[in-house]
Protein backbone atom coordinates (compact mmCIF):
# COMPACT_ATOMS: atom_id res chain seq x y z
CA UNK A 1 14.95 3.55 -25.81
CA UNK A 2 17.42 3.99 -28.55
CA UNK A 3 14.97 3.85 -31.16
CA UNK A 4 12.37 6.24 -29.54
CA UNK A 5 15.48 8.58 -29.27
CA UNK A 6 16.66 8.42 -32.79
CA UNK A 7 13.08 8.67 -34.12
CA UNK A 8 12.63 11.87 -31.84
CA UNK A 9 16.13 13.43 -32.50
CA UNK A 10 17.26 11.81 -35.35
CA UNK A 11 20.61 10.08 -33.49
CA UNK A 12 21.04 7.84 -30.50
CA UNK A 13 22.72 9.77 -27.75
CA UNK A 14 21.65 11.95 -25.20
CA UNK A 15 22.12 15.62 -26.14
CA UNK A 16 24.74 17.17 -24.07
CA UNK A 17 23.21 19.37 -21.34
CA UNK A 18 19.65 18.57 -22.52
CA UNK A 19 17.94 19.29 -19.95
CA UNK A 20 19.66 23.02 -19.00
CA UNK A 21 18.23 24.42 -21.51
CA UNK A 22 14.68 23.69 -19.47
CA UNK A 23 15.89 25.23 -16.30
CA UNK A 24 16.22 28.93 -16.16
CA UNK A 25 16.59 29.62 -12.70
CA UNK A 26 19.72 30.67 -11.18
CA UNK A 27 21.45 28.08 -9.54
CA UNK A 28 23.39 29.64 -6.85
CA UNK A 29 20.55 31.45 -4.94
CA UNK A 30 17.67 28.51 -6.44
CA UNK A 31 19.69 25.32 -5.03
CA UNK A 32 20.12 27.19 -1.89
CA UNK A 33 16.60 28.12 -0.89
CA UNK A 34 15.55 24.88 -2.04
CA UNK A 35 17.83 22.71 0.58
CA UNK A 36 16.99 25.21 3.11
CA UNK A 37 13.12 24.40 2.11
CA UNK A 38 13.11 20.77 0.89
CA UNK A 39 12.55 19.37 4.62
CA UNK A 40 9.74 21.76 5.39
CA UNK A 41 8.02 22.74 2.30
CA UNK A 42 6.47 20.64 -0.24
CA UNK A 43 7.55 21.45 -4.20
CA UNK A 44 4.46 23.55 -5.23
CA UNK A 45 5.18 25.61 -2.09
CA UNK A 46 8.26 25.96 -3.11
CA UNK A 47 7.83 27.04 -6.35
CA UNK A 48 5.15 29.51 -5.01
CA UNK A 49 7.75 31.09 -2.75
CA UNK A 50 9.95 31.59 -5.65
CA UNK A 51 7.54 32.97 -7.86
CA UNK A 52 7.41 35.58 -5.10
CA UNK A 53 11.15 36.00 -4.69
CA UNK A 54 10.47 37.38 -8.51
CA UNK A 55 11.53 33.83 -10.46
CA UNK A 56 8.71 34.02 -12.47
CA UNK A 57 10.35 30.53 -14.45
CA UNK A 58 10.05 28.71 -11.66
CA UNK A 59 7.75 25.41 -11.75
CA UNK A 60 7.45 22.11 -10.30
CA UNK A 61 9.38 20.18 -12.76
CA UNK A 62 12.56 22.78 -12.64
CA UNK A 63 12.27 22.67 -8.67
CA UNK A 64 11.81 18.42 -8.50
CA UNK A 65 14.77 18.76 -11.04
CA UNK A 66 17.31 20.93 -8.79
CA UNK A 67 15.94 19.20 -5.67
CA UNK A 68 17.18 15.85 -7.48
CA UNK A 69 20.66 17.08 -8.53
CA UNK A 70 21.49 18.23 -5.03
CA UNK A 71 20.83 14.39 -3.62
CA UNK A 72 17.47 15.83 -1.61
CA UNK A 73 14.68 13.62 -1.37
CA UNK A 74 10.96 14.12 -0.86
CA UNK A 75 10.20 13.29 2.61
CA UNK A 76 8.02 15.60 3.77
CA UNK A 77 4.59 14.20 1.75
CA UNK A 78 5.64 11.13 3.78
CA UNK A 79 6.32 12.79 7.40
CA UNK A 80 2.38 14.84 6.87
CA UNK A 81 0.70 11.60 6.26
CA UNK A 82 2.72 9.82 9.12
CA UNK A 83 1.07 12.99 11.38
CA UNK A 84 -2.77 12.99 9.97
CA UNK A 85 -2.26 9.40 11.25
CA UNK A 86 -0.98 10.04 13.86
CA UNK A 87 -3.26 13.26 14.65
CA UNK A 88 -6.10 10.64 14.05
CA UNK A 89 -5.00 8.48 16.46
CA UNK A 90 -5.03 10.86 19.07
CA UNK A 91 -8.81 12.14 18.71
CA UNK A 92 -9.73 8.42 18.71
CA UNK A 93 -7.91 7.81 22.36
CA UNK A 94 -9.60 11.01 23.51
CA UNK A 95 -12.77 10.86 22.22
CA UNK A 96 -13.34 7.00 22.61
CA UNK A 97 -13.25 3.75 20.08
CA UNK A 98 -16.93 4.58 19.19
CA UNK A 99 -18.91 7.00 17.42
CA UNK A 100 -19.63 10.13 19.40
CA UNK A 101 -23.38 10.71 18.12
CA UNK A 102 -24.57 7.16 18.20
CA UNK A 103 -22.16 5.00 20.52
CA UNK A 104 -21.46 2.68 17.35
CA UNK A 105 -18.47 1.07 17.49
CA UNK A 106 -17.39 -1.47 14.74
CA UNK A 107 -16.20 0.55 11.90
CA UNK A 108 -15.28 4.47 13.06
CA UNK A 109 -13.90 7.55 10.89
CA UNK A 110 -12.75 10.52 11.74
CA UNK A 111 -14.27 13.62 10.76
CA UNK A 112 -12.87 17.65 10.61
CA UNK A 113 -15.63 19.73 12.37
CA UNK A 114 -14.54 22.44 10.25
CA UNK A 115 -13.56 21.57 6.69
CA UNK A 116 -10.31 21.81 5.71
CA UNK A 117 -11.13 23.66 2.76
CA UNK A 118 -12.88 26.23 4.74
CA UNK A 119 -9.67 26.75 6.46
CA UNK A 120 -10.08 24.04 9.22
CA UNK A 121 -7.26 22.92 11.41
CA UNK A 122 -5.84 18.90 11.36
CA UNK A 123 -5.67 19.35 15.40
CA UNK A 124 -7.43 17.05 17.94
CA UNK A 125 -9.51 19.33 18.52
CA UNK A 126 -11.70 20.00 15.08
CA UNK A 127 -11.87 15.65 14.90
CA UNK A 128 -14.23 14.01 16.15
CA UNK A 129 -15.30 10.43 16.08
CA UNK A 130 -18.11 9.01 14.19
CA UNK A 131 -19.24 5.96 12.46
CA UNK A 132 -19.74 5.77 8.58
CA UNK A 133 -23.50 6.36 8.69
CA UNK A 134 -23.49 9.40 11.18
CA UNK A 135 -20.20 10.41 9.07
CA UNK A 136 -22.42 10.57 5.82
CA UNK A 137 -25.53 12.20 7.66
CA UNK A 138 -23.16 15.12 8.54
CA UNK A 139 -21.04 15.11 5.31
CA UNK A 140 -24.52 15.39 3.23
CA UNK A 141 -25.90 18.28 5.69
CA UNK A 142 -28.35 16.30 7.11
CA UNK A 143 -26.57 16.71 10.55
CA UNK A 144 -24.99 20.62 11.11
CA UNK A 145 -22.42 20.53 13.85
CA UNK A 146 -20.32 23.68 13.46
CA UNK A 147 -18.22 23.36 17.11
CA UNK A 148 -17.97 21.05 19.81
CA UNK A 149 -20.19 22.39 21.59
CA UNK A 150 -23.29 21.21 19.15
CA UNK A 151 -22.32 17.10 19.73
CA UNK A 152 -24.28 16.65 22.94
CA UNK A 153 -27.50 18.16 21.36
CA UNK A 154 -26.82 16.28 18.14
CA UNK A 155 -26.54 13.33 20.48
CA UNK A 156 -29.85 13.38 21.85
CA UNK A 157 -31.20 13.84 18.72
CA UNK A 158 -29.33 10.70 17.14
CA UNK A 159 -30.60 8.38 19.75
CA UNK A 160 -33.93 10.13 19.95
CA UNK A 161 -34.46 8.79 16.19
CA UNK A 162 -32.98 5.57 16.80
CA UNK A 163 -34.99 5.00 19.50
CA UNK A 164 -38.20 5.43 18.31
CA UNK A 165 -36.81 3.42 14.97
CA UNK A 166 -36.38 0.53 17.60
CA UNK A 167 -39.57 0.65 18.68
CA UNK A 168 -41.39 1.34 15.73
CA UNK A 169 -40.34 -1.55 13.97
CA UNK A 170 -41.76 -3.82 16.98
């Protein structure tokens, strides 16, 4: 450490203030929004909002950096995964332990209706329940369901196929 420091500076100790010289955002009004945000807001929305607020210096590293001084820790990437799982297992008590297209029920995922990139919610009520191979049908646009509404059909056509699968190969 020492010798990366001397090699890089030409002595051994840590400048004094070197890292202020990095952040160039007002502390006062910055460390203020950011505890008020911190629980609720992940760091790149943070910096986003202060870009806004006309802090056009703000950026990840300068928020992660205040947020750190101030004793705040990043809990909220944490508390969104604990609620997609949680969100998950919700649709799969309401919508059964099985695929909803072909009544499969070994392996199961759990698939948005509605991308999210397209702006689709993580509610119960754009999941539904499928297993990997009617997941991949759908995710490669051999299946279209755009709504609830379109599973039933969808349905019938699954087993329609499977069917005659079953008794083609006998």
């Amino acid at each position: 450490m020492h010798a990366a420091r001397v090699y890089r500076h030409g002595y051994p100790e840590l400048k004094k203030d070197a890292y202020a010289s990095k952040e160039k955002l007002p502390h006062d009004i910055v460390d203020e929004f950011i505890l008020d945000n911190c629980r609720t807001l992940e760091d790149e929305y943070i910096v986003e909002k202060l870009k806004e607020m006309g802090f056009a210096g703000a950026n990840r590293w300068n928020v992660g950096y205040r947020r750190r001084k101030l004793g705040q820790r990043k809990y909220l990437r944490g508390e969104i995964q604990k609620h997609r799982a949680w969100v998950r297992v919700q649709a799969i008590k309401k919508y059964g332990k099985g695929c909803e297209l072909c009544s499969f029920h070994f392996a199961i995922d759990v698939h948005h209706i509605i991308p999210r990139y397209e702006g689709g919610a993580h509610d119960i009520d754009n999941l539904m329940v499928l297993c990997p191979n009617c997941h991949a049908l759908i995710t490669r646009c051999s299946l279209i369901i755009a709504s609830r509404k379109d599973i039933p059909n969808t349905r019938k056509k699954i087993r329609a196929r499977i069917k005659n699968l079953y008794f083609d190969l006998w």
